[in-house]
C-alpha atoms as a PDB file:
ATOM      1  CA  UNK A   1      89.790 141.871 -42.001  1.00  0.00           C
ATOM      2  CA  UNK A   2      86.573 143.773 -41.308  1.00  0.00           C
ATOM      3  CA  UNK A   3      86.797 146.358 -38.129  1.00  0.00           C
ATOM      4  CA  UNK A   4      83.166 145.205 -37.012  1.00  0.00           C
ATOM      5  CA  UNK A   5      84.024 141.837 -36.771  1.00  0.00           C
ATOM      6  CA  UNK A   6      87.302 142.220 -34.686  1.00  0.00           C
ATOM      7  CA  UNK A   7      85.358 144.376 -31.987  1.00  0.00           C
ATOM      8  CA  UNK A   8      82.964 142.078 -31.735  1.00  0.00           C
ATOM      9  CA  UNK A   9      85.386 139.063 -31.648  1.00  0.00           C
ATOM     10  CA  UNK A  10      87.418 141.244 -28.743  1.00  0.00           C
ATOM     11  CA  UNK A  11      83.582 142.115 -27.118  1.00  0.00           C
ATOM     12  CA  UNK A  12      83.750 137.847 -27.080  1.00  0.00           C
ATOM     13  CA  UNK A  13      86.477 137.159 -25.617  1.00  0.00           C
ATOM     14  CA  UNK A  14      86.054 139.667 -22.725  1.00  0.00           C
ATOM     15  CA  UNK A  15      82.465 138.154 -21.905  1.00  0.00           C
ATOM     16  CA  UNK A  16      84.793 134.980 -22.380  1.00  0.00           C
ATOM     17  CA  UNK A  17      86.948 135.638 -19.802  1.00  0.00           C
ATOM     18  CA  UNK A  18      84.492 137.206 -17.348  1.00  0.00           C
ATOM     19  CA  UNK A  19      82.504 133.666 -17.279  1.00  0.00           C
ATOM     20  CA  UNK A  20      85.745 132.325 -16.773  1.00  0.00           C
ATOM     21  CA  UNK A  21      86.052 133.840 -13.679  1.00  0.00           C
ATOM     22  CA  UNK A  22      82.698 131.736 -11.890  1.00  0.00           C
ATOM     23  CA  UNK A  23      81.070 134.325  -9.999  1.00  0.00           C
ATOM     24  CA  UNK A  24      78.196 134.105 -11.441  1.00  0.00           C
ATOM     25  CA  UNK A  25      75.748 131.772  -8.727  1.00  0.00           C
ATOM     26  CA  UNK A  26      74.328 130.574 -11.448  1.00  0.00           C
ATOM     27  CA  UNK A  27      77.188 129.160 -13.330  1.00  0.00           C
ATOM     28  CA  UNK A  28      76.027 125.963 -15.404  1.00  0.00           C
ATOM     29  CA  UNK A  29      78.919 124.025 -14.191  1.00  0.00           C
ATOM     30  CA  UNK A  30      78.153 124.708 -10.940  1.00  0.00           C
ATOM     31  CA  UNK A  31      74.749 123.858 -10.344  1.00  0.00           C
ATOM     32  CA  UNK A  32      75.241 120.643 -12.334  1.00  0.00           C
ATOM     33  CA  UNK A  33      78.315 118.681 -10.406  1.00  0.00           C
ATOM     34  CA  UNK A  34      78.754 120.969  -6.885  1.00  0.00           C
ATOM     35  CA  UNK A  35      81.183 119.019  -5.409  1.00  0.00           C
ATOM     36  CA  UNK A  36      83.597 118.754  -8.839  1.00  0.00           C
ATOM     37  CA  UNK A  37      83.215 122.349  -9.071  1.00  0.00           C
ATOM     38  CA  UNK A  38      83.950 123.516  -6.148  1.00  0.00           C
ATOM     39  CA  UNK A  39      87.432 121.090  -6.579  1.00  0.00           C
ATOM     40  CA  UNK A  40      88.215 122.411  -9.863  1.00  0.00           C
ATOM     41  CA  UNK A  41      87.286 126.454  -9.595  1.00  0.00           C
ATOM     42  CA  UNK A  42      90.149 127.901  -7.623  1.00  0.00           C
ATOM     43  CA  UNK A  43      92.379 126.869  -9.993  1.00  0.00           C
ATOM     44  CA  UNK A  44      90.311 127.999 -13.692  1.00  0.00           C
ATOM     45  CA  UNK A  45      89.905 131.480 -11.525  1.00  0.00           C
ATOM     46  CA  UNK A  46      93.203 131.582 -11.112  1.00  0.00           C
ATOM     47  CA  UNK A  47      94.192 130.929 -14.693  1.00  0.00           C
ATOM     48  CA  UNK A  48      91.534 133.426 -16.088  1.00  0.00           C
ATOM     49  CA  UNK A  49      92.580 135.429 -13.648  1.00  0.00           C
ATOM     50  CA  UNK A  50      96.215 135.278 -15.264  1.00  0.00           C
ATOM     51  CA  UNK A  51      94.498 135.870 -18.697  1.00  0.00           C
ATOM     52  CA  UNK A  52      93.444 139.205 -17.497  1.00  0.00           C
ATOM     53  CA  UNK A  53      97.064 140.215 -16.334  1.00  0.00           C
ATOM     54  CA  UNK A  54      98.518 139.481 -19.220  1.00  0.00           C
ATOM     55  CA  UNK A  55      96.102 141.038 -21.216  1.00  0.00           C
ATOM     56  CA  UNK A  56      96.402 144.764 -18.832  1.00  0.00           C
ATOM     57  CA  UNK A  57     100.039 144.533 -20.444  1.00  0.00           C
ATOM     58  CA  UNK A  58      98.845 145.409 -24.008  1.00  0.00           C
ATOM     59  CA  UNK A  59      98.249 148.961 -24.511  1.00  0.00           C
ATOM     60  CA  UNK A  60      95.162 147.717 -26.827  1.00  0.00           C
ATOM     61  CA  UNK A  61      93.941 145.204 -24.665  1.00  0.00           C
ATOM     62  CA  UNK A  62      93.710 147.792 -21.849  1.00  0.00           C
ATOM     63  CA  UNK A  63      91.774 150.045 -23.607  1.00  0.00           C
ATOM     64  CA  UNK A  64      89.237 147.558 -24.384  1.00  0.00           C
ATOM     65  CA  UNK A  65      89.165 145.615 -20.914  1.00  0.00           C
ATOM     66  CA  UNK A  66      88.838 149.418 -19.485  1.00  0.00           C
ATOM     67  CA  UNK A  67      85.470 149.718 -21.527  1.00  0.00           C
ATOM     68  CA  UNK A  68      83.560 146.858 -19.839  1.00  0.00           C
ATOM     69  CA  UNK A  69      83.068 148.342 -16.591  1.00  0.00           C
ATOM     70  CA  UNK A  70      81.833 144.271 -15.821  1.00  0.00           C
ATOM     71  CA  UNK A  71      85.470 143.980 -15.601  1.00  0.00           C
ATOM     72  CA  UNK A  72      86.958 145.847 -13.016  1.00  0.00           C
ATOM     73  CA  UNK A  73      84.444 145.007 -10.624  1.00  0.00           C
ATOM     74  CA  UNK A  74      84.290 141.345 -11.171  1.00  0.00           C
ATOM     75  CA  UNK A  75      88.438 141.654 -10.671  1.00  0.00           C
ATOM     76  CA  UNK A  76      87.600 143.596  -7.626  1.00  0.00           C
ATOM     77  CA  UNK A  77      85.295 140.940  -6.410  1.00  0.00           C
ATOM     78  CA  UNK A  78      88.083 138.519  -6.576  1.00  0.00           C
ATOM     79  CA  UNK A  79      90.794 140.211  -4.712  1.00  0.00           C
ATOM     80  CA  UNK A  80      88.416 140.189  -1.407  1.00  0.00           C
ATOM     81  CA  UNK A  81      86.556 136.730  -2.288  1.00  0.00           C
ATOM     82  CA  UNK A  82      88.796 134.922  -4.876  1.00  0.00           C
ATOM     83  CA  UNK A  83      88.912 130.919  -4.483  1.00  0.00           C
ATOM     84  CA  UNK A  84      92.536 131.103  -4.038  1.00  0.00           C
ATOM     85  CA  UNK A  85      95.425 132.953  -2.995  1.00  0.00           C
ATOM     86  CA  UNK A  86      97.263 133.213  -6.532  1.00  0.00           C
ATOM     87  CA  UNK A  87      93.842 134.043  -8.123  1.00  0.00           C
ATOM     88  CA  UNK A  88      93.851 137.010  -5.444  1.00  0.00           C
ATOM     89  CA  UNK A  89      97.164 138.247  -6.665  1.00  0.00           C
ATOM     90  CA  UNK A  90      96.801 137.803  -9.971  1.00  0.00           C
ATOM     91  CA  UNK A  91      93.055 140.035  -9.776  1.00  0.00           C
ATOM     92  CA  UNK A  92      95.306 142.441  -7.951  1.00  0.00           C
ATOM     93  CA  UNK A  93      97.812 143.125 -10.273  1.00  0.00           C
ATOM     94  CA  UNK A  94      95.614 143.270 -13.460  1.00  0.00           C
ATOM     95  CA  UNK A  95      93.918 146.145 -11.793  1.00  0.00           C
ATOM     96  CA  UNK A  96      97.455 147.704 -10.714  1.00  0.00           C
ATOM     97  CA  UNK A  97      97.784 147.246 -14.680  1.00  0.00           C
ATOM     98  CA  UNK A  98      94.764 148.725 -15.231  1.00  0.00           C
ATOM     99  CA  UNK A  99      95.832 152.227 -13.869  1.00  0.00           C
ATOM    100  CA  UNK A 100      96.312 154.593 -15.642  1.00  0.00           C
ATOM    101  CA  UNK A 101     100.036 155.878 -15.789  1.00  0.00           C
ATOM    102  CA  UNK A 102     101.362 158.509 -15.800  1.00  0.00           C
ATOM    103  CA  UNK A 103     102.056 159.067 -19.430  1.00  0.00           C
ATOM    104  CA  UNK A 104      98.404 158.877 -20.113  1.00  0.00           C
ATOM    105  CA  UNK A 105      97.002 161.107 -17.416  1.00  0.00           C
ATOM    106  CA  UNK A 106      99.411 163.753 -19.280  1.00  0.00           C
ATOM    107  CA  UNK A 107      98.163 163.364 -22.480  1.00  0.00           C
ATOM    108  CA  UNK A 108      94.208 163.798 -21.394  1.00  0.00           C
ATOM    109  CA  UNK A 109      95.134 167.169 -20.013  1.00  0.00           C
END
């Protein structure tokens, strides 16, 4: 498979899973149905917020959720403003993830 194409597919999916997260005011879904919206968001934040934590796990996936700086501050926004509790968590530990460890503060010096 080409290398263009899979960075641009992976570009994709992060701008996939950062609309996933509905903080944008503007959100389609949200200005056409506010009261089913506001019913159904807590719980696709939480679940794209689970996408993201899994995702920190792969060494890969890291790397290229660390080069959308969109990322960690949309995750940030949702640990102080998330529409649930688990979505909270879940925003917390994919930036926990996000860290870098040890290991790889080692090898940059």
């Amino acid at each position: 498979m080409d290398e263009r194409y899979d960075l641009k597919r992976a570009a994709g999916v992060v701008d996939t899973l950062l609309e996933g997260l509905l903080l944008d005011p503007k959100q389609p879904r949200k200005l056409h149905d506010q009261e089913t919206f506001e019913q159904v968001a807590p719980k696709i934040q939480q679940d794209f917020t689970t996408c993201f934590k899994q995702l920190c796990l792969d060494v890969s996936c890291r790397q290229k959720l660390l080069e959308d700086d969109r990322v960690i501050k949309s995750l940030c926004m949702i640990t102080v403003a998330g529409k649930s509790l688990d979505a909270q968590r879940d925003a917390k530990a994919a930036l926990e993830a996000l860290k870098p460890t040890t290991l790889e503060l080692q090898k940059s010096w």
